[in-house]
C-alpha atoms as a PDB file:
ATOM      1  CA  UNK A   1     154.166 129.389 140.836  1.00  0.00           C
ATOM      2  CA  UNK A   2     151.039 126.905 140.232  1.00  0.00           C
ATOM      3  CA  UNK A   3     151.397 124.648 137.113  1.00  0.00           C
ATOM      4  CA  UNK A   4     148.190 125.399 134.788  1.00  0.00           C
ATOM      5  CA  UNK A   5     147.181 122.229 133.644  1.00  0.00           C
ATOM      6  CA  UNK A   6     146.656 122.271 129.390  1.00  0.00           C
ATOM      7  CA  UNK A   7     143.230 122.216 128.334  1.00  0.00           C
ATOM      8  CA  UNK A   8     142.408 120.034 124.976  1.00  0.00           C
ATOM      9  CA  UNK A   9     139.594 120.690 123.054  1.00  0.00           C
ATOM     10  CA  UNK A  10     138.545 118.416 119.940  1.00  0.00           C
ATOM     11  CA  UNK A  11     137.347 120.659 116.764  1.00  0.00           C
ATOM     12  CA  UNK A  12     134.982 119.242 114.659  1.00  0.00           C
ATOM     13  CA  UNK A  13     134.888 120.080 111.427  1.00  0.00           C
ATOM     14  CA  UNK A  14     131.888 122.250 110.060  1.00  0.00           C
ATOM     15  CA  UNK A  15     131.129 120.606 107.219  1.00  0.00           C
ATOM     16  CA  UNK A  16     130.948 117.255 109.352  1.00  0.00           C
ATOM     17  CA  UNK A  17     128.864 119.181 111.756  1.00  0.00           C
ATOM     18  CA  UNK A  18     126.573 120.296 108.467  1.00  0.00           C
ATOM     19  CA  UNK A  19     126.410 116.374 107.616  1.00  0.00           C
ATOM     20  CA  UNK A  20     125.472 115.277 110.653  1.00  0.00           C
ATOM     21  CA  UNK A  21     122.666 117.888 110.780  1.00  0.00           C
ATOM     22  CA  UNK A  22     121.327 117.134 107.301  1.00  0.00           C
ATOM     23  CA  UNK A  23     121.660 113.376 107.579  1.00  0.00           C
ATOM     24  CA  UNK A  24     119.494 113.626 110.812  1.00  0.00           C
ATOM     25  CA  UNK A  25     117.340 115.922 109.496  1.00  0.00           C
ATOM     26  CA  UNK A  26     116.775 113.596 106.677  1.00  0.00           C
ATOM     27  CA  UNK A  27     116.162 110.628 108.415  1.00  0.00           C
ATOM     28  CA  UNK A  28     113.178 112.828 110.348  1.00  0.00           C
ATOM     29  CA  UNK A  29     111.389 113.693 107.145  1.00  0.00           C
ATOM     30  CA  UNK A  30     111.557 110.383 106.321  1.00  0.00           C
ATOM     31  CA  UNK A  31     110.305 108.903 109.553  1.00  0.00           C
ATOM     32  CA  UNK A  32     107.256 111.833 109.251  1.00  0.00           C
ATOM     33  CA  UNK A  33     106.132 111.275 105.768  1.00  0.00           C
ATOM     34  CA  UNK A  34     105.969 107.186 106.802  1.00  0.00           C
ATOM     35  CA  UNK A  35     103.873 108.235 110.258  1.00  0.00           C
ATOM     36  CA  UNK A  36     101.422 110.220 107.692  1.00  0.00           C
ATOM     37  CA  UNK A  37     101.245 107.458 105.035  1.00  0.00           C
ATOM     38  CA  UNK A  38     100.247 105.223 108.184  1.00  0.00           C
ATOM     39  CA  UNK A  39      97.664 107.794 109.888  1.00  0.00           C
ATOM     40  CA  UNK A  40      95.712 108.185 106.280  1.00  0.00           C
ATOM     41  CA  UNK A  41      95.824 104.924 106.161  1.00  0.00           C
ATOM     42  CA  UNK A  42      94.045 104.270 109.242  1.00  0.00           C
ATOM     43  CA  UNK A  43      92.078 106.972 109.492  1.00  0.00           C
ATOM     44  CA  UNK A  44      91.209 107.949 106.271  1.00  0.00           C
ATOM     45  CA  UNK A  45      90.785 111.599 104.893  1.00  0.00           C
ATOM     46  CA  UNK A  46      92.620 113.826 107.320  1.00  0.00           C
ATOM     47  CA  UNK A  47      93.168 117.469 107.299  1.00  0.00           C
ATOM     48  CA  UNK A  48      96.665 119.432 107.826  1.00  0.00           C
ATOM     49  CA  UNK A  49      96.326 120.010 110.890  1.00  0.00           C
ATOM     50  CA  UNK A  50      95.417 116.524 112.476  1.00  0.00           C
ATOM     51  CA  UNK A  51      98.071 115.617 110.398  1.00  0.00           C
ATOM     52  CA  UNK A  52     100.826 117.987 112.543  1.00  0.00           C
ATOM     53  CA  UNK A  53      99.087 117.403 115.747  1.00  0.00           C
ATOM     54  CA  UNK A  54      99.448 113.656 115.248  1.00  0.00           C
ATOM     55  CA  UNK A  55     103.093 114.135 114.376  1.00  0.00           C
ATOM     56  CA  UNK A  56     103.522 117.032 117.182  1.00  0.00           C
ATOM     57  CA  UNK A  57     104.840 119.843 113.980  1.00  0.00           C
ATOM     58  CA  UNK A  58     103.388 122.916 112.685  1.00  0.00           C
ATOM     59  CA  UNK A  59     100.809 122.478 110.277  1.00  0.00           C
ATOM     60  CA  UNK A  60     103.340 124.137 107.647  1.00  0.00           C
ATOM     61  CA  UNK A  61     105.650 121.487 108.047  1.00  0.00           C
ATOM     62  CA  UNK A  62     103.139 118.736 108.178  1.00  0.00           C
ATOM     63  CA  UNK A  63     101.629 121.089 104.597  1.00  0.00           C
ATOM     64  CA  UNK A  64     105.308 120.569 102.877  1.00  0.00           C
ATOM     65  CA  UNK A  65     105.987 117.014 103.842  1.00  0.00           C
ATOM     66  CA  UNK A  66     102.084 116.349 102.504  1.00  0.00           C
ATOM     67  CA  UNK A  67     102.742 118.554  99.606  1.00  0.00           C
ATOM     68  CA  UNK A  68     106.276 116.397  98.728  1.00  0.00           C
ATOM     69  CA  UNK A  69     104.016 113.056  99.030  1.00  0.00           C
ATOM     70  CA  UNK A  70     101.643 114.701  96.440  1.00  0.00           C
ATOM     71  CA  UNK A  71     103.750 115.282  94.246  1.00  0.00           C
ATOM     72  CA  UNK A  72     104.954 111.537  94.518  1.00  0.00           C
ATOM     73  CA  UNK A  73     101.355 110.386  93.611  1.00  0.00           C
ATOM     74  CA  UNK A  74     101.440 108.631  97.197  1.00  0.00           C
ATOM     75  CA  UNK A  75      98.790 111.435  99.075  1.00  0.00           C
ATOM     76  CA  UNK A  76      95.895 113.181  97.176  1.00  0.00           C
ATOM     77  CA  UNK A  77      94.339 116.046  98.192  1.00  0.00           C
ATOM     78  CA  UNK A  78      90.344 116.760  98.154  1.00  0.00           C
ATOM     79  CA  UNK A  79      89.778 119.588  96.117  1.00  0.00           C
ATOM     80  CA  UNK A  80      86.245 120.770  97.770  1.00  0.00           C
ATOM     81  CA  UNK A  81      86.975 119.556 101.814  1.00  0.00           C
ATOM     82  CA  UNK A  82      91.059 120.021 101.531  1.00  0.00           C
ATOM     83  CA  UNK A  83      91.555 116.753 103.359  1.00  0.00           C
ATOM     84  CA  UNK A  84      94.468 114.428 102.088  1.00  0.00           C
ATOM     85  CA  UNK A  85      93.761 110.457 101.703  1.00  0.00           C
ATOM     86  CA  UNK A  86      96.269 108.132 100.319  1.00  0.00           C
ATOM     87  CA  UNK A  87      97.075 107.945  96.578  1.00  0.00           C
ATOM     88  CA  UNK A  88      96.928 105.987  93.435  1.00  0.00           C
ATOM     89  CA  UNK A  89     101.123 106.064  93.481  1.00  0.00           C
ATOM     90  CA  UNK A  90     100.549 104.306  96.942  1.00  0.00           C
ATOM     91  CA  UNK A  91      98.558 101.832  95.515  1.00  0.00           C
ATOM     92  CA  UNK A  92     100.483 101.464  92.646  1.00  0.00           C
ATOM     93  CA  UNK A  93     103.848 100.841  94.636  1.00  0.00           C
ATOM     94  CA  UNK A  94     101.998  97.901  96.983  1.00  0.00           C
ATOM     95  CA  UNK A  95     100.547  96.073  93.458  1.00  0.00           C
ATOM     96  CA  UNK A  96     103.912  95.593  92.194  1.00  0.00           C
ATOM     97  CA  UNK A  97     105.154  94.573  95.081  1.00  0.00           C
ATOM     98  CA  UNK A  98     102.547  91.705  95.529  1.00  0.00           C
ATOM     99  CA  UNK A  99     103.309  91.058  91.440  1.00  0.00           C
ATOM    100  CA  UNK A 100     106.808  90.971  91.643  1.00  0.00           C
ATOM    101  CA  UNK A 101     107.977  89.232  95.018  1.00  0.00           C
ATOM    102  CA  UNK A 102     105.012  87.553  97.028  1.00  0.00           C
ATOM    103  CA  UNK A 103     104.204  85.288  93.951  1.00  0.00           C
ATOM    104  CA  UNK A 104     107.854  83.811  94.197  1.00  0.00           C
ATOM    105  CA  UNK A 105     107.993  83.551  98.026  1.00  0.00           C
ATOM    106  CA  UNK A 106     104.190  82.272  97.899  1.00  0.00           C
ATOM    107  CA  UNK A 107     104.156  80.113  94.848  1.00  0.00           C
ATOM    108  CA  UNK A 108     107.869  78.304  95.627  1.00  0.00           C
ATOM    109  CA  UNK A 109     106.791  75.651  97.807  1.00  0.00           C
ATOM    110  CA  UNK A 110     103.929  74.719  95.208  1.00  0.00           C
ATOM    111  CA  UNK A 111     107.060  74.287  92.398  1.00  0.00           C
ATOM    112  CA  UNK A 112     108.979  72.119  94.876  1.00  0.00           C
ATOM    113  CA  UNK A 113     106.104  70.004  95.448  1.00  0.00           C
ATOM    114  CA  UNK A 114     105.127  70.068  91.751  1.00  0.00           C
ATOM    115  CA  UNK A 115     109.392  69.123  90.861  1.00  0.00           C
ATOM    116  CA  UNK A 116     109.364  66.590  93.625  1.00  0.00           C
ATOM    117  CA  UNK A 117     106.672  64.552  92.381  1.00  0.00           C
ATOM    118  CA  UNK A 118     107.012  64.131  88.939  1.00  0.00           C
ATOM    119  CA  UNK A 119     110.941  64.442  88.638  1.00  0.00           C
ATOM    120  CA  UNK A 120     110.560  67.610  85.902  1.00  0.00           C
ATOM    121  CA  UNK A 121     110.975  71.070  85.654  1.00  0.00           C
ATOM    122  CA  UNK A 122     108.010  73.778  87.307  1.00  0.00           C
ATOM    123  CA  UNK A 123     108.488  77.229  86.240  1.00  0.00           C
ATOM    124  CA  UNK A 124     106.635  80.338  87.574  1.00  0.00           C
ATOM    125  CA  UNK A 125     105.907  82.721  84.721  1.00  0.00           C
ATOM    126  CA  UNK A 126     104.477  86.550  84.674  1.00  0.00           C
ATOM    127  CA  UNK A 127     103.260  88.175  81.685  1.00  0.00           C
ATOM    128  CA  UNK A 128     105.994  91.058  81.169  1.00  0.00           C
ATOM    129  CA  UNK A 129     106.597  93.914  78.230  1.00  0.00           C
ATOM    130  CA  UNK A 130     104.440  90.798  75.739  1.00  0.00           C
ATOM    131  CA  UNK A 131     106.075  87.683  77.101  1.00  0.00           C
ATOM    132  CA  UNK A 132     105.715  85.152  79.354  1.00  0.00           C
ATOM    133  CA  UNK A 133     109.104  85.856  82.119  1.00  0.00           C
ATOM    134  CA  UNK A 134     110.341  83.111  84.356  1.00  0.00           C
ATOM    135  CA  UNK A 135     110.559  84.399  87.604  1.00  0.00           C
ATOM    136  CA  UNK A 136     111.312  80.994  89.561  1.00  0.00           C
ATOM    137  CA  UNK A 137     112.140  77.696  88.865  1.00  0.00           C
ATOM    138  CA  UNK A 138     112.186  74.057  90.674  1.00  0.00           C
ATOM    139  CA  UNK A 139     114.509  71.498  89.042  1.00  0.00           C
ATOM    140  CA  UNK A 140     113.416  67.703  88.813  1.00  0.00           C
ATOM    141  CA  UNK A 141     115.747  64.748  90.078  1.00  0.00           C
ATOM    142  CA  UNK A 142     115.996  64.083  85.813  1.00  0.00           C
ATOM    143  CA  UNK A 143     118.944  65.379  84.120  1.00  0.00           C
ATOM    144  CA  UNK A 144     117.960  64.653  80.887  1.00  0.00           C
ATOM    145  CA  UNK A 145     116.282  67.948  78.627  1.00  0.00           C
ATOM    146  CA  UNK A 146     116.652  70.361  81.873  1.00  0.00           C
ATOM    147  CA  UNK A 147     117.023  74.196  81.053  1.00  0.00           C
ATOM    148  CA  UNK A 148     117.278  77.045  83.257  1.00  0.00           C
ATOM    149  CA  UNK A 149     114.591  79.775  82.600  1.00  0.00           C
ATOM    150  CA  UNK A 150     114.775  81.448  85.154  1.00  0.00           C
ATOM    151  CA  UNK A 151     114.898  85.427  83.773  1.00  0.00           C
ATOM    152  CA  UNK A 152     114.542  83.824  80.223  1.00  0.00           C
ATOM    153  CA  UNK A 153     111.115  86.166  78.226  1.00  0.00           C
ATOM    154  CA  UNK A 154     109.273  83.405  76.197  1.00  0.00           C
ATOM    155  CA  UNK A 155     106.839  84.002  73.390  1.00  0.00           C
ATOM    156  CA  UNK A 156     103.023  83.987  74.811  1.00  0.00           C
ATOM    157  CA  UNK A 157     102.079  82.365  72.095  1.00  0.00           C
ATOM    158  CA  UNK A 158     104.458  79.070  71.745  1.00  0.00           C
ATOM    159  CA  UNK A 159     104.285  77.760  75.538  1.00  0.00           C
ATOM    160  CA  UNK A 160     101.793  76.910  78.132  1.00  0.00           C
ATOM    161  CA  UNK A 161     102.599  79.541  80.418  1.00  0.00           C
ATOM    162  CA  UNK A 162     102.315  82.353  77.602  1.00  0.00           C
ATOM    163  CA  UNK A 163      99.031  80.962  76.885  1.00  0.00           C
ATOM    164  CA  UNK A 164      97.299  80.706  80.373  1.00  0.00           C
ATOM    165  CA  UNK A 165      98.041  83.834  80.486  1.00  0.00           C
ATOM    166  CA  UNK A 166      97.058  84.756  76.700  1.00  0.00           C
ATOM    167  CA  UNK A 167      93.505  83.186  77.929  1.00  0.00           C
ATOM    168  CA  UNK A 168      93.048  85.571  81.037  1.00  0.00           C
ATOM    169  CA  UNK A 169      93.246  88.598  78.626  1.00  0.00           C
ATOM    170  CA  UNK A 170      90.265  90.329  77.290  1.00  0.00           C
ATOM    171  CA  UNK A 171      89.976  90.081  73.320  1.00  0.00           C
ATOM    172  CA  UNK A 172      90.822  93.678  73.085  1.00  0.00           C
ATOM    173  CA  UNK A 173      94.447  93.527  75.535  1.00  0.00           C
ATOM    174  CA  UNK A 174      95.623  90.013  73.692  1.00  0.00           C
ATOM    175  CA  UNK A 175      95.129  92.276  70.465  1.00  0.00           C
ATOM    176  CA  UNK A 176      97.519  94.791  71.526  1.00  0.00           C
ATOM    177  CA  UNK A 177      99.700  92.511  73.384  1.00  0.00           C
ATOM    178  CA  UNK A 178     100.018  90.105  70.119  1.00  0.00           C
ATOM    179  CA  UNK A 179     100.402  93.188  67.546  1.00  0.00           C
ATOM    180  CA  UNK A 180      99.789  92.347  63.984  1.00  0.00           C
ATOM    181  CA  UNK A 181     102.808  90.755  63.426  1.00  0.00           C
ATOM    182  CA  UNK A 182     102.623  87.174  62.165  1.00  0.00           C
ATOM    183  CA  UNK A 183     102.771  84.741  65.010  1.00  0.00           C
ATOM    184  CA  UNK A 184     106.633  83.483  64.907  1.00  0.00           C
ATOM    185  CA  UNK A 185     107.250  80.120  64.401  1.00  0.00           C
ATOM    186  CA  UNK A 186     109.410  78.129  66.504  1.00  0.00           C
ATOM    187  CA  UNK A 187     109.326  75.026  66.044  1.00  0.00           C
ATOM    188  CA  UNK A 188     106.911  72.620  63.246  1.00  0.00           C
ATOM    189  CA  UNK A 189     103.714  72.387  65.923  1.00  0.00           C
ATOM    190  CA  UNK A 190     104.054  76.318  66.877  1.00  0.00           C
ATOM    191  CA  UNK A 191     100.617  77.635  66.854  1.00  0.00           C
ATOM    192  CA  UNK A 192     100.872  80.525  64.281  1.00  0.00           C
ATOM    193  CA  UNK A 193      98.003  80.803  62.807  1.00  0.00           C
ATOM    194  CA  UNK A 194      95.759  83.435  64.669  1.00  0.00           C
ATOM    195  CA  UNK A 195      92.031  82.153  64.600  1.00  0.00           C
ATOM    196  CA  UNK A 196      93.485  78.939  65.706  1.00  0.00           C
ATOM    197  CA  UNK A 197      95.024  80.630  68.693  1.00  0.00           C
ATOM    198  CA  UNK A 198      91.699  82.163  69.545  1.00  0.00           C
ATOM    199  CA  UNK A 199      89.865  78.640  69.663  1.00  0.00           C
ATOM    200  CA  UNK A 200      92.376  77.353  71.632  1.00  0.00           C
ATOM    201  CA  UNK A 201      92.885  80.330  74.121  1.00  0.00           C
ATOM    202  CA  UNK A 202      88.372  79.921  74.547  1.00  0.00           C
ATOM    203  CA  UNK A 203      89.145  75.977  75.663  1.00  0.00           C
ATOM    204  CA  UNK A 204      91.754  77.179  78.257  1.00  0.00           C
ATOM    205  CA  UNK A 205      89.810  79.553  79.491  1.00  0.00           C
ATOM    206  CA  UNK A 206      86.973  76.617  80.632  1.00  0.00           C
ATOM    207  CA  UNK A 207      89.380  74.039  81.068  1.00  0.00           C
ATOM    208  CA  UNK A 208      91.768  75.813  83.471  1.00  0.00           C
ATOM    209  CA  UNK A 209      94.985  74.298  81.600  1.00  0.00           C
ATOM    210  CA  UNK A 210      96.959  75.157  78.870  1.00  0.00           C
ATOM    211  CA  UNK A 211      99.622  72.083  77.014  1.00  0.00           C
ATOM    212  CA  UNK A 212     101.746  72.475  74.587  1.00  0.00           C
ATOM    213  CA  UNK A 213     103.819  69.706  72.349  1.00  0.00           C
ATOM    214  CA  UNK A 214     107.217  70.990  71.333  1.00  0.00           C
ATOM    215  CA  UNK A 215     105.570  74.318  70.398  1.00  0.00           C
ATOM    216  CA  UNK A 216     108.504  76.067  71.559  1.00  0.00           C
ATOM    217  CA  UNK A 217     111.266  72.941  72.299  1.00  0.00           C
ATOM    218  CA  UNK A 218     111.369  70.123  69.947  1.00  0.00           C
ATOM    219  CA  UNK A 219     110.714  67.147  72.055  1.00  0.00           C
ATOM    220  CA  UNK A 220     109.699  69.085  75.052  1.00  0.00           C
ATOM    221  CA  UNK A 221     106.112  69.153  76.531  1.00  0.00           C
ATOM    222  CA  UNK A 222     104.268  71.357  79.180  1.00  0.00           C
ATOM    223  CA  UNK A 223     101.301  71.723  80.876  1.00  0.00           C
ATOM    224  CA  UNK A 224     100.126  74.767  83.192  1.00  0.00           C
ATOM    225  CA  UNK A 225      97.715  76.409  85.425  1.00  0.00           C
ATOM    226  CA  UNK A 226      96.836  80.357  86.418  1.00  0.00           C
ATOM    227  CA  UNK A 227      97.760  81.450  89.777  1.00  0.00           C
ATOM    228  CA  UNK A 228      94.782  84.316  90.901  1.00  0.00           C
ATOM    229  CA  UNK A 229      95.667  86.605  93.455  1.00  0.00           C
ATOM    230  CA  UNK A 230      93.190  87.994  95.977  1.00  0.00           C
ATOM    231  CA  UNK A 231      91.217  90.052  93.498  1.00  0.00           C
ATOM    232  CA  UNK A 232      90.902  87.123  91.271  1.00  0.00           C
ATOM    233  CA  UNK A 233      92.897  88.025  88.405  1.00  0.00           C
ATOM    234  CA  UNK A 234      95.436  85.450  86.747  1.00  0.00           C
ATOM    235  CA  UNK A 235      98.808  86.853  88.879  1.00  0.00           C
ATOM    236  CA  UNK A 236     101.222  84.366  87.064  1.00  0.00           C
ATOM    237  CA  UNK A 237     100.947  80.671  85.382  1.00  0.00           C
ATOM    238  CA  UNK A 238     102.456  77.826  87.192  1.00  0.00           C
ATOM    239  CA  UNK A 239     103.911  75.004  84.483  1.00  0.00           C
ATOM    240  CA  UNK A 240     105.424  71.390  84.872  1.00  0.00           C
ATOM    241  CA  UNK A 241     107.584  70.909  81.367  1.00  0.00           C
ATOM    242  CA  UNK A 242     109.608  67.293  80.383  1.00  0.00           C
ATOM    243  CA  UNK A 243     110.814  65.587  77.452  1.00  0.00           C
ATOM    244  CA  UNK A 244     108.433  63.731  75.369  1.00  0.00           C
ATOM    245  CA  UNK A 245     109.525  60.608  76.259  1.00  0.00           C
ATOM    246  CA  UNK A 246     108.586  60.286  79.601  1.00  0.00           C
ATOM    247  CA  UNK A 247     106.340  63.407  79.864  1.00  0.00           C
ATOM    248  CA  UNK A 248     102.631  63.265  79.173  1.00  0.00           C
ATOM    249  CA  UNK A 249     101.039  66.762  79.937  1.00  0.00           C
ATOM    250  CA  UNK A 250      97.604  65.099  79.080  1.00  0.00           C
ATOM    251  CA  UNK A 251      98.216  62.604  81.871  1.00  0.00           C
ATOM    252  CA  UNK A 252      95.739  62.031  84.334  1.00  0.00           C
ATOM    253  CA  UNK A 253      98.306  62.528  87.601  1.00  0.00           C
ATOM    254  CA  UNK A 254      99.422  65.404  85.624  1.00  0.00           C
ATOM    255  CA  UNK A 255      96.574  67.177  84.886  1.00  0.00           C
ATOM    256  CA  UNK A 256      95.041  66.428  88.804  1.00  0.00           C
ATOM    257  CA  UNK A 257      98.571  67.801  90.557  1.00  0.00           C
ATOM    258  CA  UNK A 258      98.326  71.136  88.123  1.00  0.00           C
ATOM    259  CA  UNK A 259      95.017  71.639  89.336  1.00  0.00           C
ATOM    260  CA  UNK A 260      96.058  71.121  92.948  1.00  0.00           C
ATOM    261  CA  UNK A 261      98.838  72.968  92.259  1.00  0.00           C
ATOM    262  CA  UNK A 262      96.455  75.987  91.265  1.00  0.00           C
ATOM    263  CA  UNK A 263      94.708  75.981  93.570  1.00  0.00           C
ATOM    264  CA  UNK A 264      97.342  75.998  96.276  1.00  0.00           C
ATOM    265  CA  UNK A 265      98.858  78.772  94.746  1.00  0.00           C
ATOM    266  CA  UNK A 266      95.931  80.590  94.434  1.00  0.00           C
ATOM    267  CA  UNK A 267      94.925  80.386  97.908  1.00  0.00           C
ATOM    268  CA  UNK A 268      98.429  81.579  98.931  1.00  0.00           C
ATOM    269  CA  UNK A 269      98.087  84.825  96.834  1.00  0.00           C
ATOM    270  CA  UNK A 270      94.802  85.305  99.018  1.00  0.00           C
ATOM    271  CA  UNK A 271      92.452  83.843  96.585  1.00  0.00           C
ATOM    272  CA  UNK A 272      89.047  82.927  98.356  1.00  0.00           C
ATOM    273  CA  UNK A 273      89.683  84.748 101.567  1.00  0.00           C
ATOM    274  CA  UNK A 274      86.981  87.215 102.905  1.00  0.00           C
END
């Protein structure tokens, strides 16, 4: 009689099976809906189905992965020709992304330089919710008066960050961004009163630089400068702050390596490029 070697089998659980299946399918819609977002972006206004013959689908798949990117705000669709182009949510997505992390990686080397020079603080700020937001910071060699902003939300109005980027607004935006609150005092040489704010905020906008004298700090002084990005439109300020003791922001070193410092910055964020 012939031995009948055991078969083993390995059973894999449906729901696994399902998993697998849905992951993968996932990870294909995905992988589709970036392939579109690239092909309207290269090509423009593109109907359905040039849309599922570049992808190799069916035009009513390529018509419900187009129809989940409308919805998204990342597609639009021309009502008269029916031809999709990319959206305003597209656009939307890739400005705060150039808002929020290439002015850090950009600007960074500019507040080392800045920090190594003079021995104080530089600060990168961004106009957020009404206040001036430290995004990054480069500490000088001098201990003495050092704080850590970095994440700290700092009144527009009482530092010279705030009001580079006060002076970039139109009259109308700096209205609604101030309110009609009274201006807060925080310190004895805060600039409260508004008319005087206004007069100042007109000379930074020629000059280029914005100071401020333990506006915000008692003791502590800043100066800074508006980072443009490539459209021209102040991105972020770029300040150098120190104790009053040793730090001048009216300087002439100071006020030369600000500009500099600008202008650097600017021409990272694409500023002056064709």
């Amino acid at each position: 009689m012939k031995a009948v070697a055991a078969r083993t089998s390995t059973v894999v659980p449906l729901e696994i099976e399902e998993d697998d299946q849905a992951r993968t399918g996932g990870i294909q819609s995905v992988d589709r809906a970036v392939q579109i977002l690239e092909l309207l972006a290269r090509d423009g206004r593109t109907a359905v189905g040039e849309v599922a013959a570049e992808l190799g689908v069916h035009k009513s798949t390529a018509s419900r992965l187009l129809n989940a990117l409308e919805s998204r705000g990342l597609v639009e669709q021309d009502s008269v020709r029916g031809k999709y182009d990319v959206g305003v949510g597209l656009l939307r997505l890739a400005s705060t992304v150039s808002a929020r992390l290439s002015i850090v990686q950009r600007v960074r080397p500019v507040l080392e330089r800045l920090a190594d020079e003079f021995g104080e603080t530089a600060n990168l700020a961004v106009c957020r919710s009404g206040q001036a937001v430290n995004v990054d910071q480069a500490m000088g060699r001098s201990p003495l008066m050092t704080y850590d902003w970095i994440g700290n939300a700092t009144p527009l109005h009482a530092t010279a960050s705030g009001k580079i980027l006060l002076a970039a607004m139109s009259s109308a935006e700096r209205s609604r961004t101030l309110g009609r609150r009274p201006l807060a005092p925080h310190t004895d040489a805060t600039v409260t009163g508004r008319r005087e704010l206004d007069v100042e905020l007109r000379n930074i906008a020629a000059s280029g630089l914005a100071s401020t004298r333990g506006e915000l700090v008692e003791g502590l002084n800043a100066i800074a400068v508006g980072v443009l990005d490539h459209r021209g439109v102040v991105a972020g300020a770029i300040s150098l702050s120190g104790p009053d003791i040793r730090f001048d922001p009216a300087d002439a070193a100071v006020t030369a390596a600000l500009r500099a410092a600008g202008a650097e910055a600017s021409a990272r964020m694409g500023y002056g490029e064709d």
